[in-house]
Protein backbone atom coordinates (compact mmCIF):
# COMPACT_ATOMS: atom_id res chain seq x y z
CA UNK A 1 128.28 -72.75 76.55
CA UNK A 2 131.83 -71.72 78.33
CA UNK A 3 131.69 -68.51 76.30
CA UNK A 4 128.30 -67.72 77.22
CA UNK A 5 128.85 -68.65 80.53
CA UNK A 6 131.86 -66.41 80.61
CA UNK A 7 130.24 -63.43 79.35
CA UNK A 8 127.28 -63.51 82.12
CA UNK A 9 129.31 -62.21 85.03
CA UNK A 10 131.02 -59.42 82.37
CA UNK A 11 127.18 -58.08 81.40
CA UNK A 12 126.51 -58.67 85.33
CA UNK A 13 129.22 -56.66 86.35
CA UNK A 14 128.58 -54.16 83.51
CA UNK A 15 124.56 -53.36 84.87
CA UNK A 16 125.58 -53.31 88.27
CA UNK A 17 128.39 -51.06 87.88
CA UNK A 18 128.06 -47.88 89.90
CA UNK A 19 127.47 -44.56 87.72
CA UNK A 20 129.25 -41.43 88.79
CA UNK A 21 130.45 -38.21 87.51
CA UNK A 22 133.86 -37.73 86.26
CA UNK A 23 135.53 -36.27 89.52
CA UNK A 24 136.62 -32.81 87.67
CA UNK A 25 132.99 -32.47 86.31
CA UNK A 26 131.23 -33.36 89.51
CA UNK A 27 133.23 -30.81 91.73
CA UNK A 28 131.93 -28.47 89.05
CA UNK A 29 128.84 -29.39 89.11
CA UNK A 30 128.33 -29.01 93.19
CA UNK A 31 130.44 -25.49 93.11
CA UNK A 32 128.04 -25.13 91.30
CA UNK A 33 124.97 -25.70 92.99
CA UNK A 34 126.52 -24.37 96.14
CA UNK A 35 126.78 -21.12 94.68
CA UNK A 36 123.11 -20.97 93.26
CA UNK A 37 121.82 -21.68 97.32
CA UNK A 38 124.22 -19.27 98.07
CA UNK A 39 122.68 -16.29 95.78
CA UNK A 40 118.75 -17.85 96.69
CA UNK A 41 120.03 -16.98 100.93
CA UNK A 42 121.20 -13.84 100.06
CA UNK A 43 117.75 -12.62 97.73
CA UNK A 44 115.98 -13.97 100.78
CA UNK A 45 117.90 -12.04 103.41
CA UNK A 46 117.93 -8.99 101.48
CA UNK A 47 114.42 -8.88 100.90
CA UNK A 48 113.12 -9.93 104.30
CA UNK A 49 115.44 -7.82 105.81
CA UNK A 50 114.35 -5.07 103.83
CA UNK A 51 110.80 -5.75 104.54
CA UNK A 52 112.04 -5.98 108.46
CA UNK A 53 113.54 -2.66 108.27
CA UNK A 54 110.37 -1.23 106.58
CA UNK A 55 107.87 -2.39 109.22
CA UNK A 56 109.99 -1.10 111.93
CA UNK A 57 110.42 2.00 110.46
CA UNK A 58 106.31 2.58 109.55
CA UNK A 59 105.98 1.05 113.53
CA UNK A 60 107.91 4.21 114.92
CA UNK A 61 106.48 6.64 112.43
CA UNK A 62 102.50 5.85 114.10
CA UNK A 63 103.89 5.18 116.90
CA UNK A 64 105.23 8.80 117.14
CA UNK A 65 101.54 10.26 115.66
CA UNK A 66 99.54 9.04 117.88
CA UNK A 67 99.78 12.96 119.45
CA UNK A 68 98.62 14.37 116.55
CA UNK A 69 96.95 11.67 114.20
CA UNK A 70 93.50 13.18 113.40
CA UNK A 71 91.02 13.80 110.74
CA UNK A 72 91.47 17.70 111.58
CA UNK A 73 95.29 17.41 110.65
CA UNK A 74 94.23 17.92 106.76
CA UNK A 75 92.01 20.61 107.30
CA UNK A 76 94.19 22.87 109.16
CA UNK A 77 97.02 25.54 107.74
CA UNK A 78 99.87 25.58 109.61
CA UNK A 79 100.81 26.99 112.97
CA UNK A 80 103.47 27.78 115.67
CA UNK A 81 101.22 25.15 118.01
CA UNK A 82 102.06 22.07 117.27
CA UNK A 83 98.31 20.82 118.99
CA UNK A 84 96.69 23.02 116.19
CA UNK A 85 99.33 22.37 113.35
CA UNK A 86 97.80 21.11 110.12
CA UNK A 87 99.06 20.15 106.54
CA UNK A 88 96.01 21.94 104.51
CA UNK A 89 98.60 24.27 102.66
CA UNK A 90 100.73 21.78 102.03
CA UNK A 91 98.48 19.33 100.26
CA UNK A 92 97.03 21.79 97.81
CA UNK A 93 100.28 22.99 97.34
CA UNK A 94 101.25 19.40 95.97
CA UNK A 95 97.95 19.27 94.08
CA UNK A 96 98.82 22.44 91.92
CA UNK A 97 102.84 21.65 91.60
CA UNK A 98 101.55 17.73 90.42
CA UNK A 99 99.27 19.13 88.10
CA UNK A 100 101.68 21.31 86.44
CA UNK A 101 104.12 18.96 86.52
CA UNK A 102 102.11 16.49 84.60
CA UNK A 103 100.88 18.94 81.98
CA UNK A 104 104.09 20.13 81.64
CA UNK A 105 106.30 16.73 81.60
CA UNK A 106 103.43 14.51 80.13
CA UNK A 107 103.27 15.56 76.42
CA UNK A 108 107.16 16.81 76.32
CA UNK A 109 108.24 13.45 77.29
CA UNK A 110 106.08 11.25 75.59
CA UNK A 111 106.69 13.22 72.78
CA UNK A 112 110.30 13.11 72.83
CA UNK A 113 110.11 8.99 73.32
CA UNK A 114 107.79 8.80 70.12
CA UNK A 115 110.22 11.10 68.14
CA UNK A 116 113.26 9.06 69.54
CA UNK A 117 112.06 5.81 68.70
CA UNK A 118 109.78 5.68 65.94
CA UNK A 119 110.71 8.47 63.89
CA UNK A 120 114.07 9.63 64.16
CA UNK A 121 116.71 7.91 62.21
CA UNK A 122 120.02 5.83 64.19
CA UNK A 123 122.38 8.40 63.85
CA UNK A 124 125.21 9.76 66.26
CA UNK A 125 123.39 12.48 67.41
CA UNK A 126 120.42 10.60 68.38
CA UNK A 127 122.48 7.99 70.22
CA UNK A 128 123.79 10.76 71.81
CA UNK A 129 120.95 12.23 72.90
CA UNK A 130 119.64 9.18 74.17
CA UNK A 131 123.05 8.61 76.52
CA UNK A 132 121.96 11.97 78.02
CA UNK A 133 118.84 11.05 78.94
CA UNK A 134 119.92 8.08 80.84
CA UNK A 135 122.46 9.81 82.93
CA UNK A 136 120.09 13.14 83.60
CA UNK A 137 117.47 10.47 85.18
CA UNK A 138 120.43 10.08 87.89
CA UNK A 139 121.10 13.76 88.36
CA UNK A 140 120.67 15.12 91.94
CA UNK A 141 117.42 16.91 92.31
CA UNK A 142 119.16 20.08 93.69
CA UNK A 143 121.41 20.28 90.81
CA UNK A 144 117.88 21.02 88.77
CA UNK A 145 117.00 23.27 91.93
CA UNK A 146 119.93 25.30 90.89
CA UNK A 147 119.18 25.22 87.27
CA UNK A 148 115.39 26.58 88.21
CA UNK A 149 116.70 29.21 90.49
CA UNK A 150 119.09 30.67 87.59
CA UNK A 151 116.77 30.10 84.63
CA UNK A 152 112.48 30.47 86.06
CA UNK A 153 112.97 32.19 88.89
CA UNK A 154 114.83 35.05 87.29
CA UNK A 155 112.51 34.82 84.33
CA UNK A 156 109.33 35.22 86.70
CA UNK A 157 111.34 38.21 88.47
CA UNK A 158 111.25 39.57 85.03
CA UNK A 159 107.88 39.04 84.48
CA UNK A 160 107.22 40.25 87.53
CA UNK A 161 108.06 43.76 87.39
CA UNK A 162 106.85 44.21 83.08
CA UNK A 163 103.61 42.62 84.97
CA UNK A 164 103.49 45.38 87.59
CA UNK A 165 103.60 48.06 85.24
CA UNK A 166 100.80 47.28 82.47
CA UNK A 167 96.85 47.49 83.06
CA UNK A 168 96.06 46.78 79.53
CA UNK A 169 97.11 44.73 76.89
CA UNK A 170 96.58 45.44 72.38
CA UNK A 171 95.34 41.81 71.03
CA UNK A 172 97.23 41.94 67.93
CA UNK A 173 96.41 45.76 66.99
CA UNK A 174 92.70 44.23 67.10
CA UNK A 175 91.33 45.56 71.11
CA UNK A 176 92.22 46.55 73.99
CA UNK A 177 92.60 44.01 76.70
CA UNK A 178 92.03 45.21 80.29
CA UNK A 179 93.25 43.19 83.46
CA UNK A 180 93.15 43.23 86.95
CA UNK A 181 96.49 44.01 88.34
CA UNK A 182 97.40 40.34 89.80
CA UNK A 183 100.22 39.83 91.82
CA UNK A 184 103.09 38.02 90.98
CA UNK A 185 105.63 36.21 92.85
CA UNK A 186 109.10 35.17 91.86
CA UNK A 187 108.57 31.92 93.84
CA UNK A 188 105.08 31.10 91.92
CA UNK A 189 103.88 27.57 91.57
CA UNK A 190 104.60 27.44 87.78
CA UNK A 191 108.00 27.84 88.55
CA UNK A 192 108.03 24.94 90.80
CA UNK A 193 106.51 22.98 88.52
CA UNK A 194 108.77 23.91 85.66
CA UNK A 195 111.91 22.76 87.97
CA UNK A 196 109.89 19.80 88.84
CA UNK A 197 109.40 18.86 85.22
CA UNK A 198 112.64 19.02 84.88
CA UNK A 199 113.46 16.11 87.57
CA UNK A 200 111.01 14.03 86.03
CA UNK A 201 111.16 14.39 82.44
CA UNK A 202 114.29 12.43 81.90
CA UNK A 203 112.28 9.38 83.77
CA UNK A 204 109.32 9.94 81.98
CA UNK A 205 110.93 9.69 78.26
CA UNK A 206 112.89 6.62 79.24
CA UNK A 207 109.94 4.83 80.15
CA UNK A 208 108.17 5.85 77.32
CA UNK A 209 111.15 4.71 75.30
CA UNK A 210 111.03 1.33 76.79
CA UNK A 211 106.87 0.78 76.89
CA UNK A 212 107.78 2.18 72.99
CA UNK A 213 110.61 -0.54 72.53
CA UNK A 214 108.16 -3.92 74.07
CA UNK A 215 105.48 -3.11 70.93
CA UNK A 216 106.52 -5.99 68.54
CA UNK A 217 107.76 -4.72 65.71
CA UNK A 218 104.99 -7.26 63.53
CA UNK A 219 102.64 -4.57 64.44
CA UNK A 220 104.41 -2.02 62.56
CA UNK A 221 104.75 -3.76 59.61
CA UNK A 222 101.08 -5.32 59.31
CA UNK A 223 99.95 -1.50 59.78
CA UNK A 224 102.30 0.06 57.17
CA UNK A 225 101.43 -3.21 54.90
CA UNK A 226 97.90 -2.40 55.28
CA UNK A 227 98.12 1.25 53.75
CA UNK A 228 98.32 3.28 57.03
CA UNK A 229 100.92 5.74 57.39
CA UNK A 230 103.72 6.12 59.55
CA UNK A 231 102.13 8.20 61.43
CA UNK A 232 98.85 6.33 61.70
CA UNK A 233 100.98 3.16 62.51
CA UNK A 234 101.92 5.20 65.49
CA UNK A 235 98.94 6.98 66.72
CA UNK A 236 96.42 4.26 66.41
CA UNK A 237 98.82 1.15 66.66
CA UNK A 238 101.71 1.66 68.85
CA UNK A 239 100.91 4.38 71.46
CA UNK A 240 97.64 2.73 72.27
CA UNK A 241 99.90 -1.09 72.41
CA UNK A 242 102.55 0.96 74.99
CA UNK A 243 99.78 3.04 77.10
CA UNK A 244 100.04 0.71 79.80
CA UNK A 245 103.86 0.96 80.29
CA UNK A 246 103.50 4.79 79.64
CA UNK A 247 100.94 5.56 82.13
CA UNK A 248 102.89 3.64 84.64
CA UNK A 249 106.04 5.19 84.35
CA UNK A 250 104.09 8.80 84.00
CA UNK A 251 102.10 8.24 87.14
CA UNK A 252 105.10 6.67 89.07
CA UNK A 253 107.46 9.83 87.88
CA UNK A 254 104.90 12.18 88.99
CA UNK A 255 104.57 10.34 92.54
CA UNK A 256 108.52 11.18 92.85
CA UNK A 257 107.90 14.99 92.11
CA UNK A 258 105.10 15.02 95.16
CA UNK A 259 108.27 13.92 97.45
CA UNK A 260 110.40 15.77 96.32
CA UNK A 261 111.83 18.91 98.42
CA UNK A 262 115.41 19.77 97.86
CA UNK A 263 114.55 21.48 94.63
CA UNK A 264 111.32 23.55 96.23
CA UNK A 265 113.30 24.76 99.23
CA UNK A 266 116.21 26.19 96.39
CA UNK A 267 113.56 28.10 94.62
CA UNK A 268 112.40 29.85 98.19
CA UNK A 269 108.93 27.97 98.81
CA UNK A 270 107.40 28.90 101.78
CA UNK A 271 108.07 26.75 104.85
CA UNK A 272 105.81 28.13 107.62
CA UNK A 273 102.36 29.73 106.39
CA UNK A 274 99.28 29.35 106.77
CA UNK A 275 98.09 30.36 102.91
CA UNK A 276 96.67 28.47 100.49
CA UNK A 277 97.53 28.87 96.88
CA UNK A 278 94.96 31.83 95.90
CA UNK A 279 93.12 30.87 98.58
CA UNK A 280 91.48 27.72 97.28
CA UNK A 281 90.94 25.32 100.42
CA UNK A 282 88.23 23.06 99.21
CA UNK A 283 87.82 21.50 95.78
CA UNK A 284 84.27 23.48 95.21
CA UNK A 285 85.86 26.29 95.21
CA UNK A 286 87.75 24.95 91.94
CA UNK A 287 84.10 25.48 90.16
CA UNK A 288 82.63 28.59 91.85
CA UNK A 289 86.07 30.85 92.15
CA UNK A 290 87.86 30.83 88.23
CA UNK A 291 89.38 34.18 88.46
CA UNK A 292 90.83 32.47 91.97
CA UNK A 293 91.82 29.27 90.16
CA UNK A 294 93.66 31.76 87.44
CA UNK A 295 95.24 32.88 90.56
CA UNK A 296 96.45 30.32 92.06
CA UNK A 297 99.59 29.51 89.63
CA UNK A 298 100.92 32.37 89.93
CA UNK A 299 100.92 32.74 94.07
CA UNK A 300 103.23 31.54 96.63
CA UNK A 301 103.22 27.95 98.19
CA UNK A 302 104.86 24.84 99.84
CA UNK A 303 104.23 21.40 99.64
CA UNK A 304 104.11 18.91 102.32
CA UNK A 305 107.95 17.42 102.43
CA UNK A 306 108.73 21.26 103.21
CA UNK A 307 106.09 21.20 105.94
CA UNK A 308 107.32 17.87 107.29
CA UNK A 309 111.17 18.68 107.09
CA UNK A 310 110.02 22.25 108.87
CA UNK A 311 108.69 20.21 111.51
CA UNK A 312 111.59 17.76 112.15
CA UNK A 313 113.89 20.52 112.80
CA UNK A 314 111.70 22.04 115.52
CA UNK A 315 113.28 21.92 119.63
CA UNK A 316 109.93 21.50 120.74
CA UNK A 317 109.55 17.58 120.92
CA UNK A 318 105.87 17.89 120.19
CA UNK A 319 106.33 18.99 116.81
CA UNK A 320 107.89 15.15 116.46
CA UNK A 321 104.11 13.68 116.42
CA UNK A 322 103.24 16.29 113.93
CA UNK A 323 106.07 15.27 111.40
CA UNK A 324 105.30 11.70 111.76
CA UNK A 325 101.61 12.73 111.09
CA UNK A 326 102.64 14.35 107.84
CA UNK A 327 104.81 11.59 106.56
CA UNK A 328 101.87 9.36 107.10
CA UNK A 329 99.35 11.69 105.02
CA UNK A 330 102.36 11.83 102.36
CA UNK A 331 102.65 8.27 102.62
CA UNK A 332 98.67 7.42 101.72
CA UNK A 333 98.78 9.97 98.52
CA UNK A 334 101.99 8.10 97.47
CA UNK A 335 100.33 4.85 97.69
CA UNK A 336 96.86 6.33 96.16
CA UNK A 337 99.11 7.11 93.34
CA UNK A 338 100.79 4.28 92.95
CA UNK A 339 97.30 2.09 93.25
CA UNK A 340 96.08 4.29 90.27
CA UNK A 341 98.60 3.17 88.72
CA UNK A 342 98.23 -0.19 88.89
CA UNK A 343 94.64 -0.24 88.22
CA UNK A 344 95.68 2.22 84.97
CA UNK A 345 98.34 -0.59 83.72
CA UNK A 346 95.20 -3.44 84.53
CA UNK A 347 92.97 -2.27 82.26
CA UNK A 348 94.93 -0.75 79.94
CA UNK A 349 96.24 -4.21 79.42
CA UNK A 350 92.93 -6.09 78.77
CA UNK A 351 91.97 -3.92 75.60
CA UNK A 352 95.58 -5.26 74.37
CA UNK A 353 94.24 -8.03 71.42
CA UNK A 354 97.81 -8.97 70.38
């Protein structure tokens, strides 16, 4: 009885005993959490004041159009009069450098992703390669400006004057080709677009190479271990399993290349005119004019950050509300792009089964 007696106030004191951390562990532990509320403040501060800085900055941007912000703004060329100033050349001249761009950067890219990462072997060289790629994407656009100057610009002056010279053309030894004499210019649209695939090809191949990289590798196998060929495996398997990544980071790259204006202005695009790109203002026209749409590649243009930076540098304060009218048209095709985007990635992503 005395020993069981003696042992009640032991267990007693045992369950009643406060628990606690070991002091070194429990400083630890709050540093600790400390420095995790810490971080969570500063992601919220950043973002928010991000977002702050945003909204203030769209605010004074329609706040500034208000002038100038009409439905008559995209269906006018430019002018010296800021009251009848419009952006018409400038968003066709977009429409043609985008298309390029993509027709040009598109299959190049996605090629060079599929050859990168599904075909070629790990070997120096390829590793090599692929280090390149990732430090072109953060190239300065004017440095590709420069390399477009030297490289299409002279080439198109070349063409230029063989072009000038020749009415007719021999189809291998066959006929006799006859053409209209069309003119030229060094500072042609393809030429833009060529620099402009430059800027956006490394972008385009490393997303490609990482939509490529997400495909399970289980998907491989079971094709290959089905009888398909490697090159079945990645023509009916994989690309259609990474289209949604692709697309993305295709669409996205191309939406760069419309805001894009260092390289342009290097290559000599026009600033002030009032032309369209062989004369093409409506997209009918597209249809019922194909010797104009033939044209239109190979004629002078600008694009609508040249138009807008031509108009921030005017003295007369009027031109102010025209600028922040352009940024704001520029602003709704970026987000149109990026939307079809988004809706691209959606439903690419439903026919996904695995």
């Amino acid at each position: 009885m005395s020993s069981a007696g003696s042992d009640t106030p032991t267990s007693h004191r045992l369950i009643s005993a406060p628990v606690s951390f070991v002091s070194g562990a429990d400083r630890s532990i709050r540093r600790r959490l400390f420095l995790s509320r810490v971080f969570s403040w500063i992601c919220r501060f950043v973002t928010y004041a991000s977002l702050a800085v945003l909204i203030v900055l769209l605010t004074a941007i329609i706040w500034s159009s208000f002038g100038r912000l009409a439905f008559d703004f995209v269906y006018s060329t430019n002018s010296s009069n800021p009251k009848n100033a419009g952006m018409l050349a400038g968003l066709w001249g977009s429409f043609w450098l985008v298309l390029f761009t993509a027709l040009f950067s598109i299959p190049v890219g996605v090629g060079s992703a599929v050859y990168l990462e599904e075909i070629a072997k790990d070997s120096f060289f390829v590793r090599l390669i692929k280090t390149n790629l990732s430090n072109l994407a953060g190239v300065p656009s004017i440095v590709y400006g420069i390399l477009g100057y030297t490289v299409f610009r002279s080439a198109a002056a070349v063409l230029k004057v063989w072009f000038d010279g020749q009415h007719a053309f021999n189809i291998m030894g066959l006929f006799r080709l006859r053409l209209h004499k069309l003119p030229i210019y060094e500072d042609n649209i393809l030429v833009g677009a060529l620099t402009l695939t430059l800027v956006v090809l490394p972008t385009v191949i490393a997303s490609a190479q990482e939509s490529l990289r997400s495909v399970p590798s289980s998907l491989r196998v079971a094709s290959l271990a089905l009888g398909a060929t490697r090159w079945q495996t990645i023509w009916r398997q994989v690309i259609p399993a990474a289209l949604p990544g692709i697309s993305t980071g295709v669409i996205l790259s191309t939406s760069r290349a419309i805001g894009e204006a260092a390289p342009l202005i290097m290559l000599g695009a026009l600033t002030i005119t009032t032309m369209v790109p062989g004369n093409i203002d409506s997209p009918v026209k597209l249809i019922t004019r194909p010797m104009q749409v033939l044209h239109a590649p190979l004629d002078q243009f600008t694009a609508m950050p040249i138009e807008i930076y031509d108009w921030s540098r005017q003295t007369d304060s009027q031109f102010t509300a025209v600028a922040a009218t352009g940024i704001i048209v520029l602003l709704i095709v970026l987000l149109s792009i990026n939307a079809v985007a988004m809706i691209v990635r959606h439903y690419a992503s439903r026919r996904l089964k695995w």
